[in-house]
N, C-alpha and C. Protein backbone atom coordinates (compact mmCIF):
# COMPACT_ATOMS: atom_id res chain seq x y z
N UNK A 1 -11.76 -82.64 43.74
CA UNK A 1 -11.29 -81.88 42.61
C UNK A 1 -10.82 -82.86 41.54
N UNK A 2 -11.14 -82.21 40.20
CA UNK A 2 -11.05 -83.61 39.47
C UNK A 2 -9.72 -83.34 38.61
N UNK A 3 -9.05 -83.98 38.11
CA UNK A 3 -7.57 -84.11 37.44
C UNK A 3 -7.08 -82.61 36.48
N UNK A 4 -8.51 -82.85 35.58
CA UNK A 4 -8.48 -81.33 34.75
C UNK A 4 -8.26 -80.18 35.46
N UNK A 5 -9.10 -80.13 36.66
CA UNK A 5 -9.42 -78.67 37.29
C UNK A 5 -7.99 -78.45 38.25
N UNK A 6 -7.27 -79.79 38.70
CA UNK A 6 -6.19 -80.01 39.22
C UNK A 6 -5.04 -79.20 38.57
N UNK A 7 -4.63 -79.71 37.02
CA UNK A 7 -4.07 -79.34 36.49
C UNK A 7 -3.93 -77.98 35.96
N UNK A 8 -5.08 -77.49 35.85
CA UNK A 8 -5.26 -75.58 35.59
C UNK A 8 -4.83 -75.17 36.61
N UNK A 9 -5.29 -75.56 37.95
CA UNK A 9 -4.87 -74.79 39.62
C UNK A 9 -3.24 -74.68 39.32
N UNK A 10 -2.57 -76.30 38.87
CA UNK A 10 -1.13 -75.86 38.98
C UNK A 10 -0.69 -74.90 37.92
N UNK A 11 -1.12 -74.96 36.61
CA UNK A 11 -0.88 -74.12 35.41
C UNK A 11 -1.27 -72.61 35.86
N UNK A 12 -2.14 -72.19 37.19
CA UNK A 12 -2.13 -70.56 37.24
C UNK A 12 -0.81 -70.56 38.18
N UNK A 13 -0.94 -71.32 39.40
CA UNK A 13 0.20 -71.37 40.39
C UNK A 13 1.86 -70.67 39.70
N UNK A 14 2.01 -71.97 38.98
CA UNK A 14 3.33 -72.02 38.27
C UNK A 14 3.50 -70.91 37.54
N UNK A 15 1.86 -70.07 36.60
CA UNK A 15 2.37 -68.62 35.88
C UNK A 15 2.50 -67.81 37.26
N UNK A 16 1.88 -67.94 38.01
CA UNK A 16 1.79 -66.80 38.86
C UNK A 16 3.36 -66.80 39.98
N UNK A 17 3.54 -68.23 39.88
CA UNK A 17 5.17 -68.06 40.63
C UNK A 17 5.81 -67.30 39.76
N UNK A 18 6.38 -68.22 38.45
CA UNK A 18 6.72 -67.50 37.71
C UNK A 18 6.87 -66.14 37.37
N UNK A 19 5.53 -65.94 37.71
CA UNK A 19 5.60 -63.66 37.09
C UNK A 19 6.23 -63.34 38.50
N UNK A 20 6.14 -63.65 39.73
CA UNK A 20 6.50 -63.16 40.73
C UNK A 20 8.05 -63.43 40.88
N UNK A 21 8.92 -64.40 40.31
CA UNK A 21 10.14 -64.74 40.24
C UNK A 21 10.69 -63.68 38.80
N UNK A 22 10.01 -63.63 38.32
CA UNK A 22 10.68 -62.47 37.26
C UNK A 22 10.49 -60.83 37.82
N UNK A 23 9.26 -60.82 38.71
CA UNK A 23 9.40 -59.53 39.06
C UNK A 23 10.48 -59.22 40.33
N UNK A 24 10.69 -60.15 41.15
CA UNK A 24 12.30 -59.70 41.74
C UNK A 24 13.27 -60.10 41.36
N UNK A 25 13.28 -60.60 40.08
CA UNK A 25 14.55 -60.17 39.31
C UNK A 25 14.87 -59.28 38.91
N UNK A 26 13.69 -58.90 38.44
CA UNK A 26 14.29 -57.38 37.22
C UNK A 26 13.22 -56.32 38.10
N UNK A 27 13.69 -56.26 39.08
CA UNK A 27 13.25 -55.98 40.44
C UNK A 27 13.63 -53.93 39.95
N UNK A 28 15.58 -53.59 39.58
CA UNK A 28 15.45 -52.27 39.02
C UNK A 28 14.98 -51.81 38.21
N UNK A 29 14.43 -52.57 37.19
CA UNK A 29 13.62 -52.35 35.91
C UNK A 29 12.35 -52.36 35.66
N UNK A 30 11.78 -51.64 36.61
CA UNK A 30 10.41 -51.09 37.14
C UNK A 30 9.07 -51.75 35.57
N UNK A 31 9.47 -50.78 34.69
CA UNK A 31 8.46 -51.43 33.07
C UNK A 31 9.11 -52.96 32.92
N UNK A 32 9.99 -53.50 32.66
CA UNK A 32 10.17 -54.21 32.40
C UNK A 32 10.03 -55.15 33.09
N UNK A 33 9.95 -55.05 34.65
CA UNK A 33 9.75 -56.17 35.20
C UNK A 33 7.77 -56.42 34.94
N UNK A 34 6.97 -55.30 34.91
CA UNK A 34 5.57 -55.29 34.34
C UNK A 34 5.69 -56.34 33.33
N UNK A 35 6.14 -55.51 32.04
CA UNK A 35 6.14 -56.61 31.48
C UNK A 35 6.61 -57.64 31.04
N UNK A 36 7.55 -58.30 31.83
CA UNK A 36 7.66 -59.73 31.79
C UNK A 36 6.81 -60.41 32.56
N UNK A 37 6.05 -59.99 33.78
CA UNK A 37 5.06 -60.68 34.59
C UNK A 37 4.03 -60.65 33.54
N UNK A 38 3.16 -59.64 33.19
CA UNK A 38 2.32 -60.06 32.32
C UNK A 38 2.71 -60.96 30.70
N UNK A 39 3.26 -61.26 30.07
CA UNK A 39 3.57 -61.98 29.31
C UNK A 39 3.77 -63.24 30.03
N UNK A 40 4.22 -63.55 30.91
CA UNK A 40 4.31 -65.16 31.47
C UNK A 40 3.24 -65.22 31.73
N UNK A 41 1.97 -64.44 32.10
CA UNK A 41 0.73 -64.77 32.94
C UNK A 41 -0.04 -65.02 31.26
N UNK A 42 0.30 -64.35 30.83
CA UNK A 42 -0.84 -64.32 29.27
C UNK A 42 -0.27 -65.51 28.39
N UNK A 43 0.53 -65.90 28.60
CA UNK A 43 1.81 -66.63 27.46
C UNK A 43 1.21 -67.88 28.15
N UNK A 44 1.53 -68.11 29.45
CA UNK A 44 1.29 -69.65 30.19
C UNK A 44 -0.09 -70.01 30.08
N UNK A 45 -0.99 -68.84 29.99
CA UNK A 45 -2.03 -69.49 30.56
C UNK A 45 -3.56 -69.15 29.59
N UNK A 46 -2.92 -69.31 28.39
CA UNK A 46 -3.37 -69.13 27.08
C UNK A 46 -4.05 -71.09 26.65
N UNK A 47 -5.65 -71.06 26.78
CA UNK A 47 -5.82 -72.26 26.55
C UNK A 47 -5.96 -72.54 24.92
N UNK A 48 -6.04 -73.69 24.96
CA UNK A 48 -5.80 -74.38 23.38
C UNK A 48 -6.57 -75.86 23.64
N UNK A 49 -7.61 -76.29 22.67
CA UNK A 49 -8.29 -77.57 22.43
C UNK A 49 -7.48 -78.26 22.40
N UNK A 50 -7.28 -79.36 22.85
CA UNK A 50 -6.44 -80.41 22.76
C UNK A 50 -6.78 -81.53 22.33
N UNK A 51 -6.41 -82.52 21.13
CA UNK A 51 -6.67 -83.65 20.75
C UNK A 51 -8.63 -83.48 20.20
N UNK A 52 -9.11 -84.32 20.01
CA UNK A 52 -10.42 -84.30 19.33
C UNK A 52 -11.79 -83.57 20.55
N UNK A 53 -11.58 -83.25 21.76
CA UNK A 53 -12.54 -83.07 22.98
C UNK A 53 -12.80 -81.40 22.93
N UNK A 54 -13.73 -81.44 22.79
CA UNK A 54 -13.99 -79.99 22.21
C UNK A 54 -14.20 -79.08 23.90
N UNK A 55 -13.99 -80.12 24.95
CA UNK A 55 -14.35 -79.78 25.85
C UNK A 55 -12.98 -79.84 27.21
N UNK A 56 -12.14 -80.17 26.68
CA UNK A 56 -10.55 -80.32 27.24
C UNK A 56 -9.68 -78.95 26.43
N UNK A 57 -8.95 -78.28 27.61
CA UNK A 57 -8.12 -77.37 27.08
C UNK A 57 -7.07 -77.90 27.54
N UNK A 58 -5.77 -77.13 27.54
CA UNK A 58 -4.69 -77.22 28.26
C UNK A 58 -3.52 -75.97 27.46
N UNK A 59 -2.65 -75.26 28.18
CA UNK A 59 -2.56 -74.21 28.28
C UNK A 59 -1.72 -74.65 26.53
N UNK A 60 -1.42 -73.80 25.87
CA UNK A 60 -1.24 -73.47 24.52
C UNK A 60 0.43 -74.02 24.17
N UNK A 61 1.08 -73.42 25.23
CA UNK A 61 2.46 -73.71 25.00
C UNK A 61 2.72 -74.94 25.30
N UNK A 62 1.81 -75.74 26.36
CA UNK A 62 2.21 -77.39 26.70
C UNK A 62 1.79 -77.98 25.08
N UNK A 63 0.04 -77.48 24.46
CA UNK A 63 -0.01 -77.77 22.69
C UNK A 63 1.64 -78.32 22.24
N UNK A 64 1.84 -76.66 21.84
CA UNK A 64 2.95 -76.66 21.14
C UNK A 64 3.89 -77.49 21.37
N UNK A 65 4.13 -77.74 22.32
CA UNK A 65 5.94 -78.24 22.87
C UNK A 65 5.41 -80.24 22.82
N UNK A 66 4.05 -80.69 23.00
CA UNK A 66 3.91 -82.28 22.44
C UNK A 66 3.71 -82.39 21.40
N UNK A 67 2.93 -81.47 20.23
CA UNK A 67 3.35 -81.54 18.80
C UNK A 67 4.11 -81.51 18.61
N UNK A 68 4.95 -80.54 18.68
CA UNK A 68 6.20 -80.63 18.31
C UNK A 68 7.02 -81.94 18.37
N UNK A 69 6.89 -82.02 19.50
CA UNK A 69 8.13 -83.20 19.85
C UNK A 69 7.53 -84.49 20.09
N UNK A 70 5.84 -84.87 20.14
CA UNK A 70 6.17 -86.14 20.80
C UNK A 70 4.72 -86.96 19.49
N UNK A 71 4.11 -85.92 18.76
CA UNK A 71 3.49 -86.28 17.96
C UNK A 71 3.79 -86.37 16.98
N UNK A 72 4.19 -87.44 16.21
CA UNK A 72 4.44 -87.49 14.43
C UNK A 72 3.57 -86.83 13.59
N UNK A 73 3.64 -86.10 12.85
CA UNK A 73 2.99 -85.93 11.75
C UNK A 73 1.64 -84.52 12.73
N UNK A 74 1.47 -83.97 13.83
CA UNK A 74 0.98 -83.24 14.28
C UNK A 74 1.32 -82.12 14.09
N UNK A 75 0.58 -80.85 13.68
CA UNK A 75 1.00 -79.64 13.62
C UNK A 75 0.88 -78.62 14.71
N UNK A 76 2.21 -77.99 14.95
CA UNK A 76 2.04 -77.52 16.06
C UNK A 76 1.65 -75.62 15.70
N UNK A 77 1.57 -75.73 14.42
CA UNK A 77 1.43 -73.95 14.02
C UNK A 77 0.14 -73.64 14.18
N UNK A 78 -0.97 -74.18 14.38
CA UNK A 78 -2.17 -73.21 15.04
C UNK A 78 -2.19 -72.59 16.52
N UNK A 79 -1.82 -73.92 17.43
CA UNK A 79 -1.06 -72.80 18.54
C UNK A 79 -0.49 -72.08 18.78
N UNK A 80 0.88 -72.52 17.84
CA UNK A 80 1.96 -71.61 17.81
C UNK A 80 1.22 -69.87 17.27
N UNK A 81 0.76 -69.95 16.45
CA UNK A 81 0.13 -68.80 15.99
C UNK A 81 -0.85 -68.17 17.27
N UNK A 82 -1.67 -68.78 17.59
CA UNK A 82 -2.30 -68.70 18.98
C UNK A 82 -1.66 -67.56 19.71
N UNK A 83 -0.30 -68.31 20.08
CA UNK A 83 0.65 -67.68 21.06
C UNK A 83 1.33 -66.50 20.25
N UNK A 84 1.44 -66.15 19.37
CA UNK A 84 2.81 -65.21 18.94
C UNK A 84 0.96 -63.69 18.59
N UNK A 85 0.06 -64.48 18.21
CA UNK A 85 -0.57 -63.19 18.40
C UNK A 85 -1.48 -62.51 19.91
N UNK A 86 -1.71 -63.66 21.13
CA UNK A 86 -1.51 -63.25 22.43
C UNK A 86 -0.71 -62.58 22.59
N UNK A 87 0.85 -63.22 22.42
CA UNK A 87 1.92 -62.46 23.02
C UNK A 87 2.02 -60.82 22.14
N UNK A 88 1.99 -60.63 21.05
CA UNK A 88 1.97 -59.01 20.30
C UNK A 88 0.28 -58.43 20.60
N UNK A 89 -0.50 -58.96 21.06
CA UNK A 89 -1.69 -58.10 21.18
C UNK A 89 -1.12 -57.95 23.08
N UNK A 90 -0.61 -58.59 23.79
CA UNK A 90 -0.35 -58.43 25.29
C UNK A 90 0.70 -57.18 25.25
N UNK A 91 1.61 -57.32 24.37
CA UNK A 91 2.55 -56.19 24.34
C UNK A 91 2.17 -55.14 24.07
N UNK A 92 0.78 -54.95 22.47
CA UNK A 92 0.56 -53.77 22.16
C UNK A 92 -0.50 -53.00 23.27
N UNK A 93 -1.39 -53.99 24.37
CA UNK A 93 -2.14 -53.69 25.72
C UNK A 93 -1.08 -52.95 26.56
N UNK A 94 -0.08 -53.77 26.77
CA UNK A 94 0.80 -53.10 27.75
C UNK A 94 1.55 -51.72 27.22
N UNK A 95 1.88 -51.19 26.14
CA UNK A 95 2.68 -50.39 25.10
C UNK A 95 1.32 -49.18 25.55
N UNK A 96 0.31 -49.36 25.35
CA UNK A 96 -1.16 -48.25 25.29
C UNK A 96 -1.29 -48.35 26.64
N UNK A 97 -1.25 -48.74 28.04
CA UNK A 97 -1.34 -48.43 29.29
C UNK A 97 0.03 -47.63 29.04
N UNK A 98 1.05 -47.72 29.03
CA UNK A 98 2.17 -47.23 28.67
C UNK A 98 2.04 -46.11 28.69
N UNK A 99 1.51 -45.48 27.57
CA UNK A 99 1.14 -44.12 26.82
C UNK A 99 0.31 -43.87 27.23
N UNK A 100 -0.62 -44.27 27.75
CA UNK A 100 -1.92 -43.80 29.11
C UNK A 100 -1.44 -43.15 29.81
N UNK A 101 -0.65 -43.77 30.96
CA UNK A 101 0.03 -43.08 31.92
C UNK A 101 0.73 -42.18 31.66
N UNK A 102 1.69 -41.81 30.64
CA UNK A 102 2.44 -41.12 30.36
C UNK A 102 1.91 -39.60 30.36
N UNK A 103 0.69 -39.84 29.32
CA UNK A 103 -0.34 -38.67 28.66
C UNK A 103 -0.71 -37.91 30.23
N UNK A 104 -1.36 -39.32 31.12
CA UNK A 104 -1.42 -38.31 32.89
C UNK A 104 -0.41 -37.98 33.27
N UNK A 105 0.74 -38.60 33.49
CA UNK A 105 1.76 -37.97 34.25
C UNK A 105 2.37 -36.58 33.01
N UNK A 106 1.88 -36.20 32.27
CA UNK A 106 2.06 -35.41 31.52
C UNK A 106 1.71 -34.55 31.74
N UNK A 107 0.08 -34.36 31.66
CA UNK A 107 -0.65 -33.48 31.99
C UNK A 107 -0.88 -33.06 34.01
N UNK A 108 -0.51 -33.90 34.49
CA UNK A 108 -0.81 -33.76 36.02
C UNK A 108 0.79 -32.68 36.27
N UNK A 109 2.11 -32.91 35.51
CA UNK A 109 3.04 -32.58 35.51
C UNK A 109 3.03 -30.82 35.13
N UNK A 110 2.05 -30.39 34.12
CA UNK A 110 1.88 -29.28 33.26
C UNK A 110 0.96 -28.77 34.37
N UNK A 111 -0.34 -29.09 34.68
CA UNK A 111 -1.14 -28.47 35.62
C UNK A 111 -0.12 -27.92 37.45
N UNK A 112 0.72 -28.67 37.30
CA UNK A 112 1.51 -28.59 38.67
C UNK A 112 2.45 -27.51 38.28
N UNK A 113 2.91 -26.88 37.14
CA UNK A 113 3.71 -26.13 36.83
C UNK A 113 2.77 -24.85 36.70
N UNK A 114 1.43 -25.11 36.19
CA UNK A 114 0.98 -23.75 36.04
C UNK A 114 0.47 -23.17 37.34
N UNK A 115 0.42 -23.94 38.19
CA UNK A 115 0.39 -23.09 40.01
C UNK A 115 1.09 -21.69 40.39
């Protein structure tokens, strides 16, 4: 296994601990623990070109956080942008399953009353 493919294995690992450490946290907060697992899974593991290799990714937020801090004169707002419209198109996905379910448990709720 070669270094790159190394490094993605740990980058799903770590989202996927991650969503699973937030979901028994907020373990009573049934939606909310949803979605905080999916936002760490979509948020972490959001790739981004890195440096001139049109053929190297690495997840979006690691981008951001070495522009930021370890590159002079590097901009870190195309990722950053990257990420803030993942993260509001992941919320408005999760918001419409939301209202999916709702609309069934709505209607499965109304059909059970007219018995």
């Amino acid at each position: 296994m070669s270094g790159y493919a190394l490094g993605w294995a740990v980058a799903v690992a770590a989202a996927v601990g991650g969503a699973l450490c937030l979901s028994f946290a907020l373990q009573p907060w049934r939606w909310l623990r949803s979605l905080a697992a999916f936002m760490v899974v979509t948020l972490a593991l959001l790739p981004w070109r890195f440096q001139d290799d049109p053929e190297r990714f690495a997840p979006a937020f690691i981008v951001v956080a070495f522009r930021w801090l370890f590159e002079a004169g590097a901009d870190p707002g195309p990722p950053a942008r990257a990420l803030l419209v993942a993260g509001g198109a992941a919320l408005a996905a999760f918001l419409a399953a939301l209202a999916v379910r709702g609309i069934f448990q709505a209607g499965r709720a109304r059909r059970r009353s007219m018995r």
